[in-house]
Protein backbone atom coordinates (compact mmCIF):
# COMPACT_ATOMS: atom_id res chain seq x y z
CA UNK A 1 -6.43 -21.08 -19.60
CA UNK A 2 -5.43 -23.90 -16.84
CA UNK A 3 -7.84 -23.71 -14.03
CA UNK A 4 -6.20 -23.22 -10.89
CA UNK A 5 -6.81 -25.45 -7.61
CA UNK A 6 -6.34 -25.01 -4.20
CA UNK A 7 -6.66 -27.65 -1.87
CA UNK A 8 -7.88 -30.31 -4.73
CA UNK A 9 -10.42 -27.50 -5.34
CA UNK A 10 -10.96 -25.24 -8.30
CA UNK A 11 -10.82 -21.74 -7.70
CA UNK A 12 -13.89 -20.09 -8.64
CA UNK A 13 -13.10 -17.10 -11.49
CA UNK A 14 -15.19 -14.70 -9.50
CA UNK A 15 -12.76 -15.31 -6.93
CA UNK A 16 -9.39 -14.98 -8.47
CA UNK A 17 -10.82 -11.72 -10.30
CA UNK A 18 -11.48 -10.25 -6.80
CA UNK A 19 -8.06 -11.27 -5.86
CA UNK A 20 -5.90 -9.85 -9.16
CA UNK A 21 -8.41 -6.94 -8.17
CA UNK A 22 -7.26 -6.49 -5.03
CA UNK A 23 -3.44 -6.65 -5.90
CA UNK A 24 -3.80 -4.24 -8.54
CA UNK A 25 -5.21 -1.79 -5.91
CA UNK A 26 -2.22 -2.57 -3.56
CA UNK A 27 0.05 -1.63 -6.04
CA UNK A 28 -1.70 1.25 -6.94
CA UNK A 29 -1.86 2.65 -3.39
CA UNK A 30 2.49 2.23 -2.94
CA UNK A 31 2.79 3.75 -6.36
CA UNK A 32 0.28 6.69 -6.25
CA UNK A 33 2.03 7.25 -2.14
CA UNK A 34 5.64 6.85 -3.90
CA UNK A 35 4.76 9.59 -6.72
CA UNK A 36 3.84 11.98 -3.83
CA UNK A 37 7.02 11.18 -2.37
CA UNK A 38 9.20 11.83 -5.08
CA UNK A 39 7.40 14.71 -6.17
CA UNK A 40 7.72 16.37 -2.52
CA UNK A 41 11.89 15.86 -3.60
CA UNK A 42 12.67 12.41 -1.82
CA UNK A 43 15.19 10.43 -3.93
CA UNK A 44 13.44 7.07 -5.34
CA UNK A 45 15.15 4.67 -2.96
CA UNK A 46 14.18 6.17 0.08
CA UNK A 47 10.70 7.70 -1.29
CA UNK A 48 9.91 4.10 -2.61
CA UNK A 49 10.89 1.74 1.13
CA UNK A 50 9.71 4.77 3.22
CA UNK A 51 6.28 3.52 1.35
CA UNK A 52 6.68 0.11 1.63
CA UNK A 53 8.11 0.15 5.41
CA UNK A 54 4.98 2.50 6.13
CA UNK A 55 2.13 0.90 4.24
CA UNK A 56 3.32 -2.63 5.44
CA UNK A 57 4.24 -1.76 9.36
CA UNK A 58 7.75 -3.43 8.58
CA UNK A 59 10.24 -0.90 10.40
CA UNK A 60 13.36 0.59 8.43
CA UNK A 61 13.23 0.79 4.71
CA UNK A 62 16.48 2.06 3.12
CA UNK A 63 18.13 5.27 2.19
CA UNK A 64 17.71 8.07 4.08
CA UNK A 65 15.00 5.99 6.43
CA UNK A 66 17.39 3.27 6.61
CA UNK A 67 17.91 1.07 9.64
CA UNK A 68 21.12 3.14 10.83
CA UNK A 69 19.21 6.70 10.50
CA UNK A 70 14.86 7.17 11.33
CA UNK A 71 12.04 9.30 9.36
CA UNK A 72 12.99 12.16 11.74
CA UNK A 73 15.02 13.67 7.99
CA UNK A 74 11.73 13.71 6.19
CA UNK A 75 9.79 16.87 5.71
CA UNK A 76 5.91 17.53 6.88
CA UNK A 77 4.40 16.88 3.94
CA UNK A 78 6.20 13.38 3.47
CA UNK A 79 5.40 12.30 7.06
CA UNK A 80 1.56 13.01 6.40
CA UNK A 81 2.07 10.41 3.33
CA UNK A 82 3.64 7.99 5.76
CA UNK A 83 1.17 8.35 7.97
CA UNK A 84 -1.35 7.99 5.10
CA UNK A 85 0.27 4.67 4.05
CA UNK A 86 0.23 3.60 7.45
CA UNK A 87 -3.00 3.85 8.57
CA UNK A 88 -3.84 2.23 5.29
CA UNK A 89 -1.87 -0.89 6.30
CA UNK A 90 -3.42 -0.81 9.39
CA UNK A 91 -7.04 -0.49 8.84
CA UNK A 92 -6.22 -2.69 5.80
CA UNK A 93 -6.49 -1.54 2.47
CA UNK A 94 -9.91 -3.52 1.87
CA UNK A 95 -11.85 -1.86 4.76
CA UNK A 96 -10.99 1.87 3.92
CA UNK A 97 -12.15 0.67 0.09
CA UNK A 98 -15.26 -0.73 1.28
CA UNK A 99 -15.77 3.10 3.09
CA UNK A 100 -14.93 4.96 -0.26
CA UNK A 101 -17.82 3.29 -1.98
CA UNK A 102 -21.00 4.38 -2.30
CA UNK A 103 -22.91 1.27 -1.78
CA UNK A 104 -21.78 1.26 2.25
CA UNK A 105 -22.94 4.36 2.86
CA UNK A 106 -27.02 4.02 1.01
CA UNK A 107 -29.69 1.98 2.85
């Protein structure tokens, strides 16, 4: 495996583990928020943007939450997991993990 450099520097592997860790859980959190979204009967296009626009604070996605039309369409349930996936963008993903665990919350 090539090491990989940054500025000249080597990146340490501790480092680019916590990083490919960090993606994975990103992509977790859009698919396990798009699975409740097609399960609640969205169709995939719109269940999968109305994710990504939510979790990312980016506006419009496509579909039925397109730029031309709003969430206003979208049941109760699936506004709760848009408001889940937002508030997860905002607080950003790595501070509501570092609340989950147990280690913040012992002495």
């Amino acid at each position: 495996m090539l090491p990989i450099t940054l500025g000249g520097a080597t990146v340490p592997q501790p480092v680019m583990a916590s990083v490919i860790a960090y993606m994975m859980v990103y992509g977790a959190t859009l698919a396990g928020l798009t699975l409740l979204m097609l399960f609640s009967g969205l169709e995939p296009i719109t269940a999968a943007t109305a994710v990504i626009a939510s979790v990312n604070n980016i506006g419009p996605g496509l579909g039925d939450v397109g730029p031309s039309v709003n969430f206003q369409g979208l049941s109760d349930f699936q506004t709760w997991v848009c408001t889940v996936g937002m508030l997860l963008g905002r607080l950003e993903l790595l501070a509501v993990l570092v609340l989950l665990t147990p280690q913040f919350w012992r002495k």
